[in-house]
Protein backbone atom coordinates (compact mmCIF):
# COMPACT_ATOMS: atom_id res chain seq x y z
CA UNK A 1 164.04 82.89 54.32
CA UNK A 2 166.56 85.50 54.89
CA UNK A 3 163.71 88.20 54.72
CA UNK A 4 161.90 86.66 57.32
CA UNK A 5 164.56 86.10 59.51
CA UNK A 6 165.38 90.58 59.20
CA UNK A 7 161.71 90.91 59.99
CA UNK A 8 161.77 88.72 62.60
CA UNK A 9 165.07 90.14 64.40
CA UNK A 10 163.69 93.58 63.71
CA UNK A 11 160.34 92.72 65.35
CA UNK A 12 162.06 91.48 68.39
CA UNK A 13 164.48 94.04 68.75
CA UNK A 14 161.64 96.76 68.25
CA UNK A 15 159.66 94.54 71.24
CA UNK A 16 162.92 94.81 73.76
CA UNK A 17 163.18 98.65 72.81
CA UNK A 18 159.36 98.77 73.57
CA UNK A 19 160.03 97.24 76.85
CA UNK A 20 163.13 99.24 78.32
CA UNK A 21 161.68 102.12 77.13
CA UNK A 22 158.27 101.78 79.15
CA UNK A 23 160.49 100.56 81.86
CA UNK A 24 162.66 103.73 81.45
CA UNK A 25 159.51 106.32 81.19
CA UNK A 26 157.76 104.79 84.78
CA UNK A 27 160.84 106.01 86.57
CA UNK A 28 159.52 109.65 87.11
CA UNK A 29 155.72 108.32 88.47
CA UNK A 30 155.21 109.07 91.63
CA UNK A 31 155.76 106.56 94.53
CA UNK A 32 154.38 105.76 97.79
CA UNK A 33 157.37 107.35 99.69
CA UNK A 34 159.37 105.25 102.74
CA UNK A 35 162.23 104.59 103.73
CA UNK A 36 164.52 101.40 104.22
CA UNK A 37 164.97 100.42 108.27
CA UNK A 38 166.45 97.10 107.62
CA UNK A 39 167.60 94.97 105.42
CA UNK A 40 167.55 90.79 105.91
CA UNK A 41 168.63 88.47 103.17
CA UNK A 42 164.67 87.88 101.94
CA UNK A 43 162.73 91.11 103.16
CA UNK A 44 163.70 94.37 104.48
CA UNK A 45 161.61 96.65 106.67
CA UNK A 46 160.05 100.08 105.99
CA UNK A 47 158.64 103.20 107.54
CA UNK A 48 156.34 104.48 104.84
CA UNK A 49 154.90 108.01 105.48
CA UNK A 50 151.55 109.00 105.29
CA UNK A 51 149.75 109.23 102.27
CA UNK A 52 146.36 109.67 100.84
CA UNK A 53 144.52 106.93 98.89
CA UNK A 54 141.44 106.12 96.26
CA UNK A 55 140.04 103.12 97.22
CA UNK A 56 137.63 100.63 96.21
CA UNK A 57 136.10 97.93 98.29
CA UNK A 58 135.78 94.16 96.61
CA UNK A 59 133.72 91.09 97.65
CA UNK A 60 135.99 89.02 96.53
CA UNK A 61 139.35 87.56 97.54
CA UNK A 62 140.40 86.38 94.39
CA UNK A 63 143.48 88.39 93.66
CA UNK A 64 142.53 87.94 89.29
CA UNK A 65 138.90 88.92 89.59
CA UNK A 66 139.24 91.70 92.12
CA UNK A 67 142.27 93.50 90.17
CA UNK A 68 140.62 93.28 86.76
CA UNK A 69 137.56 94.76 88.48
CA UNK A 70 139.42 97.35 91.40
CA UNK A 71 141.72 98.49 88.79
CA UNK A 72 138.71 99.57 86.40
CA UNK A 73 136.89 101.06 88.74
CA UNK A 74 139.96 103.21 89.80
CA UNK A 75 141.31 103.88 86.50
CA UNK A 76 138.05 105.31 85.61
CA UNK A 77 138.06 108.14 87.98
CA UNK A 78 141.98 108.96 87.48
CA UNK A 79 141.43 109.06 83.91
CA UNK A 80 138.34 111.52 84.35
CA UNK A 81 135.52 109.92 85.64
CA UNK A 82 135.10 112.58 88.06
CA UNK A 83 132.79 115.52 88.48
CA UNK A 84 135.39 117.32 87.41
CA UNK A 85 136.69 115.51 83.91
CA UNK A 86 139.77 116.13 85.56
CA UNK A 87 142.91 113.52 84.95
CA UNK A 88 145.01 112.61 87.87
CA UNK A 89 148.46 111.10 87.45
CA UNK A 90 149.11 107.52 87.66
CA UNK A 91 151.23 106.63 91.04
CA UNK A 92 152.99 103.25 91.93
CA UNK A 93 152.63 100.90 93.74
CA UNK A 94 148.86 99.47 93.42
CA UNK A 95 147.91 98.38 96.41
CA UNK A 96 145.30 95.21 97.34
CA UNK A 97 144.64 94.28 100.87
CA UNK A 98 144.89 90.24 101.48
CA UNK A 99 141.38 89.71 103.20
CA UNK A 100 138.29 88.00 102.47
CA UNK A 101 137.17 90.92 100.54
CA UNK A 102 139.65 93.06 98.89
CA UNK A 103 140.55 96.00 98.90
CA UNK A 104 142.19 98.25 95.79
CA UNK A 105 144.14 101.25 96.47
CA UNK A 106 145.81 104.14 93.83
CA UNK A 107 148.15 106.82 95.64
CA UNK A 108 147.07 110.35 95.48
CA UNK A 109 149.76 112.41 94.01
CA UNK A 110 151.28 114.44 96.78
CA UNK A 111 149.93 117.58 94.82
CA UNK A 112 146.64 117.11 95.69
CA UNK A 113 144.59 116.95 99.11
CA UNK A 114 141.48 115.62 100.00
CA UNK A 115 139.50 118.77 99.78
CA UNK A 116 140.51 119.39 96.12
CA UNK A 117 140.27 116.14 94.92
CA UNK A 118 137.21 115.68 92.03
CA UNK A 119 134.50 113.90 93.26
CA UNK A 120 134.74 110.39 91.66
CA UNK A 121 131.43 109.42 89.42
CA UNK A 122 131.18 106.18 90.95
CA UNK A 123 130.06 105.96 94.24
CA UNK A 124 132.17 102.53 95.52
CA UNK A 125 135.25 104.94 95.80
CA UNK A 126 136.43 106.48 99.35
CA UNK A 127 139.26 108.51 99.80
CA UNK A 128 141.36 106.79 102.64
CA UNK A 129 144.11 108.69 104.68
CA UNK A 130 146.81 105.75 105.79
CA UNK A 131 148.80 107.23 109.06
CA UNK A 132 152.78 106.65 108.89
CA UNK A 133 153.68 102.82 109.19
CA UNK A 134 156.09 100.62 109.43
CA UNK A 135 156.16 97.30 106.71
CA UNK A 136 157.90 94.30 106.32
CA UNK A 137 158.15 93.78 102.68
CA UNK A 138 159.01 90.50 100.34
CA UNK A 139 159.61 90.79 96.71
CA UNK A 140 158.62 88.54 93.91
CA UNK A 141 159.17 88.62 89.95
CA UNK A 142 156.38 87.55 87.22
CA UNK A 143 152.70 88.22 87.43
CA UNK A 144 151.05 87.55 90.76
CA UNK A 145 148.09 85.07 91.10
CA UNK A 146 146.25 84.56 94.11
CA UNK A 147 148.49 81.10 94.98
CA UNK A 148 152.05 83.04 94.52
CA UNK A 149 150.46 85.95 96.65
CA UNK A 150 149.64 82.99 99.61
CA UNK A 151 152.88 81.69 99.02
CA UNK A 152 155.06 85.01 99.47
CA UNK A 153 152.68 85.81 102.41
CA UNK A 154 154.08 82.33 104.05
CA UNK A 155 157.62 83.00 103.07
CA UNK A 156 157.29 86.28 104.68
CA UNK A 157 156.18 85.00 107.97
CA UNK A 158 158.51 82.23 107.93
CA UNK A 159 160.99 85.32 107.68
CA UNK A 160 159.75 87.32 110.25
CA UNK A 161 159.41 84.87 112.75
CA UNK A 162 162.98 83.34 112.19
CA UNK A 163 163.90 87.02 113.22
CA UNK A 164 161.23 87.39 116.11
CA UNK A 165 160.01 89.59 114.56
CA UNK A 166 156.12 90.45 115.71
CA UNK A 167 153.58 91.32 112.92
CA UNK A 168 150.17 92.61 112.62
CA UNK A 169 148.43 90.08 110.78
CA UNK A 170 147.10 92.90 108.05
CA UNK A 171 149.24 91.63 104.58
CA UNK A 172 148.72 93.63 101.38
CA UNK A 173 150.11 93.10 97.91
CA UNK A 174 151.94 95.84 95.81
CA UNK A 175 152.30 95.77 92.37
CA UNK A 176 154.75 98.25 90.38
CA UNK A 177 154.39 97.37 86.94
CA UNK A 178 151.48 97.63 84.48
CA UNK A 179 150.11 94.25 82.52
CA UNK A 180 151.76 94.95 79.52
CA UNK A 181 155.67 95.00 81.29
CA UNK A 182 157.16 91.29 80.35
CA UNK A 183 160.33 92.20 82.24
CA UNK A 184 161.68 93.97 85.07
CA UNK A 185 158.20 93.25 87.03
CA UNK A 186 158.25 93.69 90.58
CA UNK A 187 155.77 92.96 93.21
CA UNK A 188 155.85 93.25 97.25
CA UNK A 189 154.03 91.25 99.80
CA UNK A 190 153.90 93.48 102.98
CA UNK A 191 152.58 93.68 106.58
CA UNK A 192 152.45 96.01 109.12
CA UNK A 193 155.12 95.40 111.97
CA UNK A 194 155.81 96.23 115.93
C-alpha cells in the first residue's frame, strides 16, 4: 500500500510540474498586442493594434464543432501545410467570431507580412488584416462551450450598458490556453466599442 501511495504522489506531483511548466514555457509566444484603457470591476477596455490574421471561415456556430474543425485547418498550415513546408510560430490568443457561422483566427507573428507569408495548401484560408480597435473584454476560467460563451456575452452587455457604454454588436471569443492546460486557463469574451 505504501508503494502505491509513492507512485501515486509522484505521479501527481510529476502532473502539477507538467502543468506549471507548460504554463511557464507559453509566456514568451507571441500575443495579439493592446493596451489597457480602462478598467471596471468585471471587464476592462482595450485598444488593440493592428495585426495580421489566418483565418478560416465555418458554417457552423457551434463553438465545439467549429474549434475542433477551425483549429485543424489552421494548425495545418502553421505547422507546414504551406507551399512552402515552412513552420510558423504559434501566437495567442485564438480568436472565433460569435456569428451564425464562425469564424477562426491565428495571429501572424509580427515577423512576417502578407507578401512573405507561404501560401497555405488549403484553399478555405484568407489572410485578414484587422485595423486598430478598441474592445471591451470579459474573462472567464475553465473550458468554454458554446452556453458559457452566450452567457459571458450577456454578462458583458449587462456590463457595458450599466456603464453606457455603446457597443458594436460584433462579439468574438479568445482563448489563451491549449486543450491540454487543466489550470491557469483563461478565456475573453470581447466586442468592439464607441
Amino acid at each position: 500500500m505504501n508503494k502505491f501511495l509513492i507512485a501515486l504522489g509522484i505521479l501527481v506531483l510529476l502532473f502539477i510540474a507538467s502543468q506549471i511548466y507548460t504554463y511557464w514555457s507559453r509566456s514568451n509566444i507571441e500575443s495579439y498586442p493592446y493596451k489597457v484603457v480602462k478598467k471596471y470591476d468585471n471587464f476592462e477596455i482595450r485598444e488593440y493594434e493592428a495585426s495580421l490574421f489566418t483565418s478560416v471561415k465555418l458554417s457552423t456556430n457551434d463553438y465545439k464543432k467549429a474549434s475542433s474543425k477551425g483549429f485543424s485547418i489552421l494548425a495545418g498550415y502553421i505547422f507546414g501545410g504551406n507551399d512552402k513546408k515552412e513552420k510558423i510560430s504559434m501566437t495567442s490568443p485564438v480568436s472565433m467570431s460569435m456569428e451564425d457561422s464562425m469564424t477562426m483566427m491565428f495571429l501572424v507573428p509580427k515577423s512576417m507580412k502578407k507578401d512573405n507569408l507561404p501560401q497555405p495548401n488549403q484553399s478555405q484560408i484568407e489572410f485578414r488584416e484587422e485595423p486598430a480597435k478598441k474592445l471591451a473584454a470579459i474573462r472567464f476560467g475553465g473550458w468554454a462551450s458554446t452556453e458559457k460563451l452566450e452567457k459571458y456575452k450577456q454578462k458583458l452587455i449587462t456590463e457595458l450598458d450599466a456603464q453606457g457604454i455603446q457597443h458594436k454588436g460584433n462579439f468574438s471569443y479568445l482563448g489563451y490556453n491549449p486543450p491540454f492546460d487543466l489550470f491557469f486557463r483563461r478565456n475573453e469574451v470581447v466586442v468592439g466599442v464607441e
